[in-house]
C-alpha atoms as a PDB file:
ATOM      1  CA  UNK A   1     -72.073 -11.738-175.242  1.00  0.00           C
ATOM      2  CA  UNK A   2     -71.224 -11.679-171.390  1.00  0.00           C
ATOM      3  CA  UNK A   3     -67.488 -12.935-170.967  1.00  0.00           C
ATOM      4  CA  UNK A   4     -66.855 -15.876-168.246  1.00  0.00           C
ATOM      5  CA  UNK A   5     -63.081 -16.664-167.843  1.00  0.00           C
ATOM      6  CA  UNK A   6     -62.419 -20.296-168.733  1.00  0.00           C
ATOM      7  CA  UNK A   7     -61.475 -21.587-165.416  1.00  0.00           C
ATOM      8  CA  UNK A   8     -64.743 -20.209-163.993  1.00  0.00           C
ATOM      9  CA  UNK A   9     -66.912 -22.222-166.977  1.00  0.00           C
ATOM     10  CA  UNK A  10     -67.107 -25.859-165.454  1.00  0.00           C
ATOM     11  CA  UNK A  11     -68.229 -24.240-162.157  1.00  0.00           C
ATOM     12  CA  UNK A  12     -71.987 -22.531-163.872  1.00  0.00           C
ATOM     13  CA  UNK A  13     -73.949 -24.908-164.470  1.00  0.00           C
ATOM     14  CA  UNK A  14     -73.528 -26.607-161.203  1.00  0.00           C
ATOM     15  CA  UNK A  15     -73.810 -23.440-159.428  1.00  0.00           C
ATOM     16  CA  UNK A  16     -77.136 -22.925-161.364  1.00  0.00           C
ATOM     17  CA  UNK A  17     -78.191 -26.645-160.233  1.00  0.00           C
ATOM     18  CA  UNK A  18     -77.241 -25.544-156.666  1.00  0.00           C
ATOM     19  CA  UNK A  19     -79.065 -22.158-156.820  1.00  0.00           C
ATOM     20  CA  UNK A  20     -82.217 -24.441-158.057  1.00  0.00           C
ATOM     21  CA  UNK A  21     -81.582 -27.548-155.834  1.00  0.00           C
ATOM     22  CA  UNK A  22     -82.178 -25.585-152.969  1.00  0.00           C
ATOM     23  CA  UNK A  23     -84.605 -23.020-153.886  1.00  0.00           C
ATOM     24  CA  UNK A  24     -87.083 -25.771-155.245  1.00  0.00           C
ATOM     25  CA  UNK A  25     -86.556 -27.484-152.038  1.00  0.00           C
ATOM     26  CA  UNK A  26     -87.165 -24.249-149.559  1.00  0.00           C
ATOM     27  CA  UNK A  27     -90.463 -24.013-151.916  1.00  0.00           C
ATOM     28  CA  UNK A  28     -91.337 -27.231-150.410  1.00  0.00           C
ATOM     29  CA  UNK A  29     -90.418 -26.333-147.226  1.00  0.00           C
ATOM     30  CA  UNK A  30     -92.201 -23.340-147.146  1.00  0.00           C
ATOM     31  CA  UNK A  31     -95.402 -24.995-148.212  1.00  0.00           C
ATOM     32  CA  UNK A  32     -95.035 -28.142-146.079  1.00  0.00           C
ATOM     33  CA  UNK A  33     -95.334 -25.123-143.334  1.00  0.00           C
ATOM     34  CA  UNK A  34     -98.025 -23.583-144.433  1.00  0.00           C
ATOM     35  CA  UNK A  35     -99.759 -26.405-145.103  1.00  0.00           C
ATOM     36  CA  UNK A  36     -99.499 -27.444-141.449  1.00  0.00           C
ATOM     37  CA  UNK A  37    -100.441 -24.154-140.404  1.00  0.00           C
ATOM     38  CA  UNK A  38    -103.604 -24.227-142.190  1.00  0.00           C
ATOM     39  CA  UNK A  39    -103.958 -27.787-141.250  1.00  0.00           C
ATOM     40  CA  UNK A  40    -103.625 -26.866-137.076  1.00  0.00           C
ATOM     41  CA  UNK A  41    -106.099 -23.392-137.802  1.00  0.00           C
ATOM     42  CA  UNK A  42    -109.131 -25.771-138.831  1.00  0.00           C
ATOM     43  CA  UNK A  43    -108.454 -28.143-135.862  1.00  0.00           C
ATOM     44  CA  UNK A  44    -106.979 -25.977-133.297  1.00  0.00           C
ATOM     45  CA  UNK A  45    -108.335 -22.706-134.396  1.00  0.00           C
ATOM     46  CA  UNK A  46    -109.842 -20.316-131.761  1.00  0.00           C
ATOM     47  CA  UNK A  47    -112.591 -17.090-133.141  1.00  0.00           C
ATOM     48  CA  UNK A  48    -111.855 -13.740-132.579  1.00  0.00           C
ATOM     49  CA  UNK A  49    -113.241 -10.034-133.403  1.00  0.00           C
ATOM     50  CA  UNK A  50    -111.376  -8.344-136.674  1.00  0.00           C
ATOM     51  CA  UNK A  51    -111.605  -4.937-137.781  1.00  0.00           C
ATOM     52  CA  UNK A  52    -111.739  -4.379-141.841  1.00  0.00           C
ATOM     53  CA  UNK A  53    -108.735  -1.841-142.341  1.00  0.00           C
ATOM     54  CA  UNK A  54    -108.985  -1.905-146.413  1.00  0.00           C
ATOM     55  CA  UNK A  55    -109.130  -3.785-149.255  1.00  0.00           C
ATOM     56  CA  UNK A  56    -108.454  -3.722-152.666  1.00  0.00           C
ATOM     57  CA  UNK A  57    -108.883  -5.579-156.312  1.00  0.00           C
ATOM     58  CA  UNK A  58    -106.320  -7.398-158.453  1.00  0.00           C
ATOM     59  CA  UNK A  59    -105.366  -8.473-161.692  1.00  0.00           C
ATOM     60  CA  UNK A  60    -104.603 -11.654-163.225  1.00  0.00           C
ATOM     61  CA  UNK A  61    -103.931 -11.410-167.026  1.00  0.00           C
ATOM     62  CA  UNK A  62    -106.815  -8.825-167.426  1.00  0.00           C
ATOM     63  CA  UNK A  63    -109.201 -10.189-165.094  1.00  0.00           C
ATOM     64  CA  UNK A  64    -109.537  -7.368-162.158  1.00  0.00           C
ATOM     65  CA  UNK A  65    -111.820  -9.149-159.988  1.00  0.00           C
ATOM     66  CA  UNK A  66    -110.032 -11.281-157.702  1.00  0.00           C
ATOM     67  CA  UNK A  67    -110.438  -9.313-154.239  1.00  0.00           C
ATOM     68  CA  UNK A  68    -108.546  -8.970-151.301  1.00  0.00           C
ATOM     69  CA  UNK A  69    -108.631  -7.589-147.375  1.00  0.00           C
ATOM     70  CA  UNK A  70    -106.833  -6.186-144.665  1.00  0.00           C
ATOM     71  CA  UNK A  71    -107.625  -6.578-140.799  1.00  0.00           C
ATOM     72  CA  UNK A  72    -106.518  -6.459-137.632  1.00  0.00           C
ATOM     73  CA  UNK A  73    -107.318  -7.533-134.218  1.00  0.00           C
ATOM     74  CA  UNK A  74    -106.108  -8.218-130.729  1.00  0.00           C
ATOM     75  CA  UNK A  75    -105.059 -11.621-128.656  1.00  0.00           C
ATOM     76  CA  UNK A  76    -103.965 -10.965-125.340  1.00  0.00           C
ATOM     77  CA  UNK A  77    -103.611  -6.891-125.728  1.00  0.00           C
ATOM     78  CA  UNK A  78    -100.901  -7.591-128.605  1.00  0.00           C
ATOM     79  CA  UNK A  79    -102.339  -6.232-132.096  1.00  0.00           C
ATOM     80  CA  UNK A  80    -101.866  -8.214-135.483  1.00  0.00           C
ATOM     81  CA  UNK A  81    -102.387  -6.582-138.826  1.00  0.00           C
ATOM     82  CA  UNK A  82    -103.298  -9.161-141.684  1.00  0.00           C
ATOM     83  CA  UNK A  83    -102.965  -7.847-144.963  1.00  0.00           C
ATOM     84  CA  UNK A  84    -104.131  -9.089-148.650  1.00  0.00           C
ATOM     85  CA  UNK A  85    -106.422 -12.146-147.322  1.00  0.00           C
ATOM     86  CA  UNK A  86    -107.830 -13.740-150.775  1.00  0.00           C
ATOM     87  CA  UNK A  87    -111.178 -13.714-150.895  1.00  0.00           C
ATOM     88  CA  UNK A  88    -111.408 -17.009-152.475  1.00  0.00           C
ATOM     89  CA  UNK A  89    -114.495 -17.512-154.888  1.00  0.00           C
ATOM     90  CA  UNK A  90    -115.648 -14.188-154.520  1.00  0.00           C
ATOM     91  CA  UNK A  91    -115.254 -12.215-158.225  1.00  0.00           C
ATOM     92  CA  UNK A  92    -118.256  -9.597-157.747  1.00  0.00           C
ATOM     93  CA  UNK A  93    -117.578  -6.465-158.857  1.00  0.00           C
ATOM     94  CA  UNK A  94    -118.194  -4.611-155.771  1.00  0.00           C
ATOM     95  CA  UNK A  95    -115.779  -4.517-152.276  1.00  0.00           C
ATOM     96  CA  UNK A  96    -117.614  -7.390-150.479  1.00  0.00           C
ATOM     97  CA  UNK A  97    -116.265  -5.619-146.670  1.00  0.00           C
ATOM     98  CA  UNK A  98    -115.354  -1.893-146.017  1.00  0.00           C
ATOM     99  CA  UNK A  99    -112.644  -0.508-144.087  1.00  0.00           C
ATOM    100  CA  UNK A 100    -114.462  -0.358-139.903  1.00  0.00           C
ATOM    101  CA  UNK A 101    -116.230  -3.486-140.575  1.00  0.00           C
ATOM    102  CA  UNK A 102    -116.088  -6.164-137.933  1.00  0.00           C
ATOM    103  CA  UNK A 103    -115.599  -9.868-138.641  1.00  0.00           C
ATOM    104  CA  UNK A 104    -115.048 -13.249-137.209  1.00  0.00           C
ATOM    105  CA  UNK A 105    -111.616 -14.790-137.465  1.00  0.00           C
ATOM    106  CA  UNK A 106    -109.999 -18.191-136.422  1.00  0.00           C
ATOM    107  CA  UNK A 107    -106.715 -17.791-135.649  1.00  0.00           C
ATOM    108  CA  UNK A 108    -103.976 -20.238-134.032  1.00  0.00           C
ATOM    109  CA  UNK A 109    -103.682 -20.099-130.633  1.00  0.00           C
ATOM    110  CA  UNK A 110     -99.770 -20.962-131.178  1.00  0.00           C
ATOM    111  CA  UNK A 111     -99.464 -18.350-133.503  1.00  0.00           C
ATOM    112  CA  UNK A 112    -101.981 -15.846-133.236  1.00  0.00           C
ATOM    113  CA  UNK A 113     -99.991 -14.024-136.119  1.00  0.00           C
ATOM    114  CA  UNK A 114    -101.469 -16.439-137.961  1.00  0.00           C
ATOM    115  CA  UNK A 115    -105.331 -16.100-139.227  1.00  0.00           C
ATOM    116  CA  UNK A 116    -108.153 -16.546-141.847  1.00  0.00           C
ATOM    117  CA  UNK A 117    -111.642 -15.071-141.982  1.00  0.00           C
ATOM    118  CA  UNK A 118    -114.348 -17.684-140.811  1.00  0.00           C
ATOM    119  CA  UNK A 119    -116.029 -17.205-143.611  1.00  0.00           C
ATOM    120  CA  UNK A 120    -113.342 -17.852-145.805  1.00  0.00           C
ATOM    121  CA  UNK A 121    -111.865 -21.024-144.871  1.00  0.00           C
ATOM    122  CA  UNK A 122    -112.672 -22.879-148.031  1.00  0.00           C
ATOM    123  CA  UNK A 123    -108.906 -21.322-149.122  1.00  0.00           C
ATOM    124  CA  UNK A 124    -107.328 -22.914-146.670  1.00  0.00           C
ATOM    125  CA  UNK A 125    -108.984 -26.137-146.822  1.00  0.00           C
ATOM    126  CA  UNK A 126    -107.912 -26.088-150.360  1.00  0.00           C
ATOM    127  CA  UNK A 127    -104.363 -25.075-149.898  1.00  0.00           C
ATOM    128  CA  UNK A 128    -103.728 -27.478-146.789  1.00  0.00           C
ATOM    129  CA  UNK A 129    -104.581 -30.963-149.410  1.00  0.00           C
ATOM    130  CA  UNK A 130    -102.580 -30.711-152.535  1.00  0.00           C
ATOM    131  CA  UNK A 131    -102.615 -27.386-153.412  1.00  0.00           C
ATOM    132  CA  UNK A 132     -99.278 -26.056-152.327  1.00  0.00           C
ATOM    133  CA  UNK A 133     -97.358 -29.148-151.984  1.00  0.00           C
ATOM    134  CA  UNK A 134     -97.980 -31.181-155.601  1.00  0.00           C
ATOM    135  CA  UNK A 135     -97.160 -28.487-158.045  1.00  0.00           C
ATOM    136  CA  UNK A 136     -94.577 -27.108-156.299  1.00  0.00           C
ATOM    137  CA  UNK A 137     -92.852 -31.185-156.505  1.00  0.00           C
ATOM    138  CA  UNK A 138     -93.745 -31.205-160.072  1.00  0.00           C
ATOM    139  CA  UNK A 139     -92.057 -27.859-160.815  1.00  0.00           C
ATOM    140  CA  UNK A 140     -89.087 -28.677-158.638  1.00  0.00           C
ATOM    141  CA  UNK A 141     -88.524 -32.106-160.579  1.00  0.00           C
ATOM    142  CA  UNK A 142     -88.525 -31.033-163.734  1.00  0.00           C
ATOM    143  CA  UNK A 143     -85.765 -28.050-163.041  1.00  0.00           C
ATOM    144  CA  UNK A 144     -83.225 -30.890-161.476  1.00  0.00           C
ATOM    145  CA  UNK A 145     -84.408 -32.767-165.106  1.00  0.00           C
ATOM    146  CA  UNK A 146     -83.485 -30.328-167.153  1.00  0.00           C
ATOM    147  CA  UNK A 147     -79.636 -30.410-165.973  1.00  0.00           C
ATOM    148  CA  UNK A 148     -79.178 -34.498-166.031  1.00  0.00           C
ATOM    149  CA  UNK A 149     -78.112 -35.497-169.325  1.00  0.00           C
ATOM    150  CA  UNK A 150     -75.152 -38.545-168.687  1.00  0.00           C
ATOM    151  CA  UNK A 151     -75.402 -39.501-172.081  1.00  0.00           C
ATOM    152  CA  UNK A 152     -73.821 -36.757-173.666  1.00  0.00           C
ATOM    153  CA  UNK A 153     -70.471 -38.707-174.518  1.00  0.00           C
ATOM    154  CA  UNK A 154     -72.437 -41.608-176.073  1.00  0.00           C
ATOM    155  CA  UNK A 155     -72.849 -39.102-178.897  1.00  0.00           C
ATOM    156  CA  UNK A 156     -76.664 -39.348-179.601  1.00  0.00           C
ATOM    157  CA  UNK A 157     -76.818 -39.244-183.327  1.00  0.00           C
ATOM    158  CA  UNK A 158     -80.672 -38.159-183.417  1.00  0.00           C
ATOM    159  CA  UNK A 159     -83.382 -35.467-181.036  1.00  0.00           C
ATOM    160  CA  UNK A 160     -85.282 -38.807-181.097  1.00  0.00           C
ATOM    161  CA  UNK A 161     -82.785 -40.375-178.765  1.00  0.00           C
ATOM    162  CA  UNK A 162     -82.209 -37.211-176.600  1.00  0.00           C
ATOM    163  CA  UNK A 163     -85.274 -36.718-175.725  1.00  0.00           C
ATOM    164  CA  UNK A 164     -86.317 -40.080-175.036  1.00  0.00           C
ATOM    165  CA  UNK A 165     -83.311 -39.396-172.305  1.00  0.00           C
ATOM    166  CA  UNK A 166     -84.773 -36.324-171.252  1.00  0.00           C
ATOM    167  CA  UNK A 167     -88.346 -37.223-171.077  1.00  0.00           C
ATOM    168  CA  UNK A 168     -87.037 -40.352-168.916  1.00  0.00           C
ATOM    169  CA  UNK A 169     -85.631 -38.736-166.525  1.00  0.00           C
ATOM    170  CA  UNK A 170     -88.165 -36.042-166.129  1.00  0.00           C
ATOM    171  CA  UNK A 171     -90.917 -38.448-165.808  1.00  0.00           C
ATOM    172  CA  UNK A 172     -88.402 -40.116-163.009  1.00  0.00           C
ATOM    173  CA  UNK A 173     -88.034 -36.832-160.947  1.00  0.00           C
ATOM    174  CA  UNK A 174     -91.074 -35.546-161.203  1.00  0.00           C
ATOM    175  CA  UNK A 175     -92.845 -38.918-160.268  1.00  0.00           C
ATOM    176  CA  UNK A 176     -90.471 -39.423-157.161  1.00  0.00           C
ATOM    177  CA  UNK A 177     -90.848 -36.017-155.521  1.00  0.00           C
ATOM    178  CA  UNK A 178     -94.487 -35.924-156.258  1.00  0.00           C
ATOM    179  CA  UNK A 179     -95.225 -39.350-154.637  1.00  0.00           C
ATOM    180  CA  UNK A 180     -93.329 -38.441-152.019  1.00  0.00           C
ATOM    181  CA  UNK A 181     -95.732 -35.344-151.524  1.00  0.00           C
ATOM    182  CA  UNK A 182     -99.071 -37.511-152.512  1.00  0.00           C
ATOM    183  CA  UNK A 183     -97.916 -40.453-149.763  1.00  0.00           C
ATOM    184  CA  UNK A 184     -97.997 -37.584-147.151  1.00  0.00           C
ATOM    185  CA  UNK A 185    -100.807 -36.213-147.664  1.00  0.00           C
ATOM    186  CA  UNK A 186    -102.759 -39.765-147.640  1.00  0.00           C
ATOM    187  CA  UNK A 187    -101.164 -40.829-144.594  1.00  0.00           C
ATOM    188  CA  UNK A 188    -102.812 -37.918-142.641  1.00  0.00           C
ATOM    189  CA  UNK A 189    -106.135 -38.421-144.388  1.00  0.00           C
ATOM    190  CA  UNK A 190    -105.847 -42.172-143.419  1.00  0.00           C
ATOM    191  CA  UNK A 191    -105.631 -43.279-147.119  1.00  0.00           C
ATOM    192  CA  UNK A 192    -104.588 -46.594-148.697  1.00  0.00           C
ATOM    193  CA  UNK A 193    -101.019 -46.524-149.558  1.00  0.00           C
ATOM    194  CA  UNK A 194    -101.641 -48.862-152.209  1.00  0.00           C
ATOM    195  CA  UNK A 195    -103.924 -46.315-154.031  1.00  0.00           C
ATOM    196  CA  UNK A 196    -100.783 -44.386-155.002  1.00  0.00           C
ATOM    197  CA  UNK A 197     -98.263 -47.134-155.253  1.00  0.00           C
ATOM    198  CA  UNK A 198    -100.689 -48.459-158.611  1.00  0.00           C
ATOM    199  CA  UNK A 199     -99.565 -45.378-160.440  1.00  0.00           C
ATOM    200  CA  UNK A 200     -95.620 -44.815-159.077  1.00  0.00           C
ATOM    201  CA  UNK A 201     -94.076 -48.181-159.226  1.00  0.00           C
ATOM    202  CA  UNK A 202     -95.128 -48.904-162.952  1.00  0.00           C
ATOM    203  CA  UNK A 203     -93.982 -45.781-163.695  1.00  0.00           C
ATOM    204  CA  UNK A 204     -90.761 -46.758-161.674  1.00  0.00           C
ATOM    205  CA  UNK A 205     -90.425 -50.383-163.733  1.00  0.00           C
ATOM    206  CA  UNK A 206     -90.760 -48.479-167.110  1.00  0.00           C
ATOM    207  CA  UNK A 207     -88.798 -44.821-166.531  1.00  0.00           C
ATOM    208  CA  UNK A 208     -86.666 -45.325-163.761  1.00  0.00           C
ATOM    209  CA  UNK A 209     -84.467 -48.586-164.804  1.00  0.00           C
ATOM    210  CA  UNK A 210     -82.331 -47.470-167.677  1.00  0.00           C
ATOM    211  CA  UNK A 211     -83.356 -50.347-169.935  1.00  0.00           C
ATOM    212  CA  UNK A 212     -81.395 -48.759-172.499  1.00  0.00           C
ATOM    213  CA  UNK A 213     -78.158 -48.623-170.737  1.00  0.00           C
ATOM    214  CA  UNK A 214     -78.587 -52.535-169.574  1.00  0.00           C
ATOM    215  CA  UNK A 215     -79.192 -53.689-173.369  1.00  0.00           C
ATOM    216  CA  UNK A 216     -75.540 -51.810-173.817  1.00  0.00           C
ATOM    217  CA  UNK A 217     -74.226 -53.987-171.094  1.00  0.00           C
ATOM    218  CA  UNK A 218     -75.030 -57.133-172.798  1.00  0.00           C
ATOM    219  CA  UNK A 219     -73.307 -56.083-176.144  1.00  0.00           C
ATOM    220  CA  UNK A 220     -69.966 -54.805-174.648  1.00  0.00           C
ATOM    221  CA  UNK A 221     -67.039 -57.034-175.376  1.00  0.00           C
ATOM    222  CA  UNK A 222     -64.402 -54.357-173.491  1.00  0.00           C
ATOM    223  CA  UNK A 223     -63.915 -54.425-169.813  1.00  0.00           C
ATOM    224  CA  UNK A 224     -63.772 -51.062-169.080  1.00  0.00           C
ATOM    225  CA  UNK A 225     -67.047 -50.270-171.237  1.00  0.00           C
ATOM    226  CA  UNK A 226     -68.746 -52.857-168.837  1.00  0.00           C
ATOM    227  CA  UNK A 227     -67.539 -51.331-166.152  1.00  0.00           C
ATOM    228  CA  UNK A 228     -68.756 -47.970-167.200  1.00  0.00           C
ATOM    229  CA  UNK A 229     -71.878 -48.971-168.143  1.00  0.00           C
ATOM    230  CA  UNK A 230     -72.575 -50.899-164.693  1.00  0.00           C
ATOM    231  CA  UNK A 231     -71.258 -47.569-163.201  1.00  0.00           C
ATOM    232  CA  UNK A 232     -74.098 -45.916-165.267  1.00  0.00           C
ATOM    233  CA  UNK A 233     -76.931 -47.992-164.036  1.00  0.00           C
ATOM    234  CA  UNK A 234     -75.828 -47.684-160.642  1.00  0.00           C
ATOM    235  CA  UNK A 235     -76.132 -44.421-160.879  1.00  0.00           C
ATOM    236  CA  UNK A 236     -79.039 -43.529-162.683  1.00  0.00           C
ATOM    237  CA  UNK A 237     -81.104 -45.883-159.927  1.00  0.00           C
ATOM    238  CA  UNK A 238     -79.028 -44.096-157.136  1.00  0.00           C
ATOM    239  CA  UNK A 239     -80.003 -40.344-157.915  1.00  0.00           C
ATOM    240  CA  UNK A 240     -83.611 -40.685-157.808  1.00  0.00           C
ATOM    241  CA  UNK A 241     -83.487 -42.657-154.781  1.00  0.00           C
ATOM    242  CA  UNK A 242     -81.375 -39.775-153.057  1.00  0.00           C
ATOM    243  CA  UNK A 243     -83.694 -37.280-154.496  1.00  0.00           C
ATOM    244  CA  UNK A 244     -86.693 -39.406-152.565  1.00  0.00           C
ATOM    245  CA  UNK A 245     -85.295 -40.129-149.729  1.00  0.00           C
ATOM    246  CA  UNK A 246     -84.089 -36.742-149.494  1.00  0.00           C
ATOM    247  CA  UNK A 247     -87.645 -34.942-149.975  1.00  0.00           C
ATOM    248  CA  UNK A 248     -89.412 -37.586-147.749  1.00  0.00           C
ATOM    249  CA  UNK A 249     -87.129 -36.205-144.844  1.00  0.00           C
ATOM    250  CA  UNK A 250     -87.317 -32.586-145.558  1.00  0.00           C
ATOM    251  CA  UNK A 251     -91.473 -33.760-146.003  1.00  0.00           C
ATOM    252  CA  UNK A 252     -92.109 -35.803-142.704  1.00  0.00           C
ATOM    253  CA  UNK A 253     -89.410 -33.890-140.744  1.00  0.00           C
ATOM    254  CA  UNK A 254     -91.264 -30.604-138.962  1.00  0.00           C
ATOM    255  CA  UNK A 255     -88.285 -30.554-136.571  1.00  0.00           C
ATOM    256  CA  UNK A 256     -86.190 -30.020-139.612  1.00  0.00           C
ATOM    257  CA  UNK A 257     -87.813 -27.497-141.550  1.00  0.00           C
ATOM    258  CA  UNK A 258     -88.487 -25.557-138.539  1.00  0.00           C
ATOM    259  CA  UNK A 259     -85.128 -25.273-137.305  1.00  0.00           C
ATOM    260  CA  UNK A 260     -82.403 -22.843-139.275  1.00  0.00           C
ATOM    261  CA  UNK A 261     -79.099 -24.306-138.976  1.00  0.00           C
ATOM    262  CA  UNK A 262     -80.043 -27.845-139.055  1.00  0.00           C
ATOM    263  CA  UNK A 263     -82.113 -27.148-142.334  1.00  0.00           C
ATOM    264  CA  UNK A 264     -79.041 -25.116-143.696  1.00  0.00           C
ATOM    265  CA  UNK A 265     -76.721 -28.275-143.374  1.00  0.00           C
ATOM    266  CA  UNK A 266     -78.989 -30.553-144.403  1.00  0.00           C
ATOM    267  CA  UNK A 267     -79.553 -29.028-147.710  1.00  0.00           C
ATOM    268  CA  UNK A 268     -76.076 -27.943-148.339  1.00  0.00           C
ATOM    269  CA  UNK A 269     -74.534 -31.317-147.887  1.00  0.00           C
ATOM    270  CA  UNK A 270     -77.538 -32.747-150.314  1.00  0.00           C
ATOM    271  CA  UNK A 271     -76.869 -30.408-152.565  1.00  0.00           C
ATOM    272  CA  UNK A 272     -72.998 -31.204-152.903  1.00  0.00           C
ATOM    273  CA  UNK A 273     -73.880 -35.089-152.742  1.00  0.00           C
ATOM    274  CA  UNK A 274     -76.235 -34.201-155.699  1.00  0.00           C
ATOM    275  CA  UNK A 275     -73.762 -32.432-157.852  1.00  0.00           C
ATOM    276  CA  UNK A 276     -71.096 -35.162-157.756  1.00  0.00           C
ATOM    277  CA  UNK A 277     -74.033 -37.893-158.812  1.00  0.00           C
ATOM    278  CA  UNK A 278     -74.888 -35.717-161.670  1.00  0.00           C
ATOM    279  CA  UNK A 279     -71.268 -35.428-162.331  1.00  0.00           C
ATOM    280  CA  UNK A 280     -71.713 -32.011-163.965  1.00  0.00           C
ATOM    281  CA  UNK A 281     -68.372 -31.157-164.712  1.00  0.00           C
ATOM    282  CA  UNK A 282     -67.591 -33.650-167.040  1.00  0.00           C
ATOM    283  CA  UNK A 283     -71.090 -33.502-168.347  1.00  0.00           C
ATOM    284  CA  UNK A 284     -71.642 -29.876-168.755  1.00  0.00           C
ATOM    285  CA  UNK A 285     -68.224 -28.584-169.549  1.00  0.00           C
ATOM    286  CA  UNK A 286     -68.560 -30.047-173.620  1.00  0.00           C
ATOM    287  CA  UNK A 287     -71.765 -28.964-173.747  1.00  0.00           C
ATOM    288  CA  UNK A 288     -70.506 -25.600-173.039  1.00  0.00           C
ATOM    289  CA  UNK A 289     -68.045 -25.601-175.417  1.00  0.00           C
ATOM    290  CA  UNK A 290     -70.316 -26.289-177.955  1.00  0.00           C
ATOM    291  CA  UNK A 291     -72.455 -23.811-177.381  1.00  0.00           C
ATOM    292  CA  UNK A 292     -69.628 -21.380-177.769  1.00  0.00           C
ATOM    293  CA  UNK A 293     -68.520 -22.590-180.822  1.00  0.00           C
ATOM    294  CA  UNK A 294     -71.579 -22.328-182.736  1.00  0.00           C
ATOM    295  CA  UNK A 295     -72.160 -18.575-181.105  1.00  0.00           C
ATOM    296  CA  UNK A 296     -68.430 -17.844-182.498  1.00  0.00           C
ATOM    297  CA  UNK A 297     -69.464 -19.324-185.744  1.00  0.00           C
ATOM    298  CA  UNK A 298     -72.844 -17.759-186.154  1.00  0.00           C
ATOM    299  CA  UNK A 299     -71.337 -14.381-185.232  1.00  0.00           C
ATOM    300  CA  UNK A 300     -68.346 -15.108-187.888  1.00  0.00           C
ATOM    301  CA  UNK A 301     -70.830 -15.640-190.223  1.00  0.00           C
ATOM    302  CA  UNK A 302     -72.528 -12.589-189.586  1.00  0.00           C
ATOM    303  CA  UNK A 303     -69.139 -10.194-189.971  1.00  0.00           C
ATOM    304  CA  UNK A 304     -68.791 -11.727-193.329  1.00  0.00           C
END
């Protein structure tokens, strides 16, 4: 069992929300970027002449056939070297280039670093719609999930009612940073907002609004229970609107993601704004405590 010094106990789980916070955010980040690159190559793209340099097969839980290329080629007497393009749908057995051969490229003229083979621009076309950007929300929203649990002290008596609390909330964050991704995406294709909106606000109404907690109001007689339980609400309709207000910036804001410092600040101050919503050190600290108890006990247990 790894030893942690009691002072430094409240202070892991929020550094593990931190660590994930971020990380699931520079994900998004990352792909917003790429997605715009891929987005400028098929309008903006310019063709060029590539040279194979080698290429090579991979494997994806025993399937070997997924097939990959190197090139490189010259814009303006400056060389680039590309290296493990995906072939995408291509699973012959047999190298579909070989190392001299020439092909046509599209690459962007504000980045010539950047490039795809002509003939293999279904990837990107793929990868610049929802792709990248979807999964990557839906991943990100259910880590932050798995770390809000404000009902600990009410002393759940049943896994029925914990994980109608957790499945709330990860439907909540998951739905939020999703939409937020989905509503982007359809306002460059020139969609209907109101296409999405049918699925997200329902989901909003029934998930989002802690029902639960506002039936509780109504049968508290004490003062201070009402005013933790309209403390509660408050909260619990706060965080998710942070958490969406705070993707749809880092989303719509190239000028954000593209620039260091700025992008540094911005998620370190979310990320501390964040942690004291979530309130993780009264949260987390019992549940730690807990968990140590029952590892002292089962390991009592097992001397005897």
């Amino acid at each position: 069992m790894i030893f942690i010094p009691n002072k430094l106990v409240p202070f892991i789980m929020p550094v593990v929300f931190a660590v994930l916070f971020v990380a699931g955010a520079l994900l998004q980040v990352n792909s917003w970027n790429d997605h715009e690159h891929f987005r400028e190559l098929l309008k903006e793209g310019k063709s060029a002449d590539a040279v194979i340099t080698g290429g090579r097969f991979s494997c994806i839980e025993g399937n070997c056939s997924f097939y990959h290329v190197n090139y490189e080629y010259a814009i303006d007497g400056k060389t680039y070297h590309t290296s493990d393009e995906h072939i995408y749908d291509y699973d012959a057995g047999d190298p579909l280039y070989n190392s001299g051969d020439h092909v046509s490229i599209l690459y962007l003229p504000s980045d010539p670093s950047f490039s795809y083979i002509a003939t293999n621009l279904t990837f990107p076309r793929e990868k610049a719609t929802y792709y990248g950007m979807v999964p990557y929300a839906a991943l990100w929203g259910g880590m932050i999930s798995l770390f809000w649990k404000p009902y600990r002290k009410y002393h759940p008596t049943s896994l029925l009612h914990n994980a109608v609390f957790h499945v709330r909330h990860l439907v909540t964050n998951v739905a939020v940073l999703v939409f937020v991704q989905v509503a982007a995406i359809a306002h460059e294709k020139h969609e209907a907002f109101r296409i999405h909106a049918l699925w997200f606000f329902p989901l909003m109404i029934v998930f989002a609004i802690p029902w639960i907690e506002i039936a509780r109001l109504g049968q508290h007689d004490n003062s201070n229970d009402t005013i933790a339980s309209v403390k509660n609400i408050l909260l619990e309709i706060a965080f998710p609107c942070f958490l969406g207000a705070f993707a749809a910036f880092l989303t719509f804001s190239t000028s954000l993601r593209t620039n260091d410092l700025a992008l540094a600040v911005y998620l370190g101050a979310s990320c501390i704004i964040a942690l004291i919503m979530v309130q993780f050190w009264h949260v987390y600290k019992p549940l730690w405590d807990d968990l140590q108890r029952f590892i002292g006990r089962a390991n009592s247990g097992g001397q005897e």
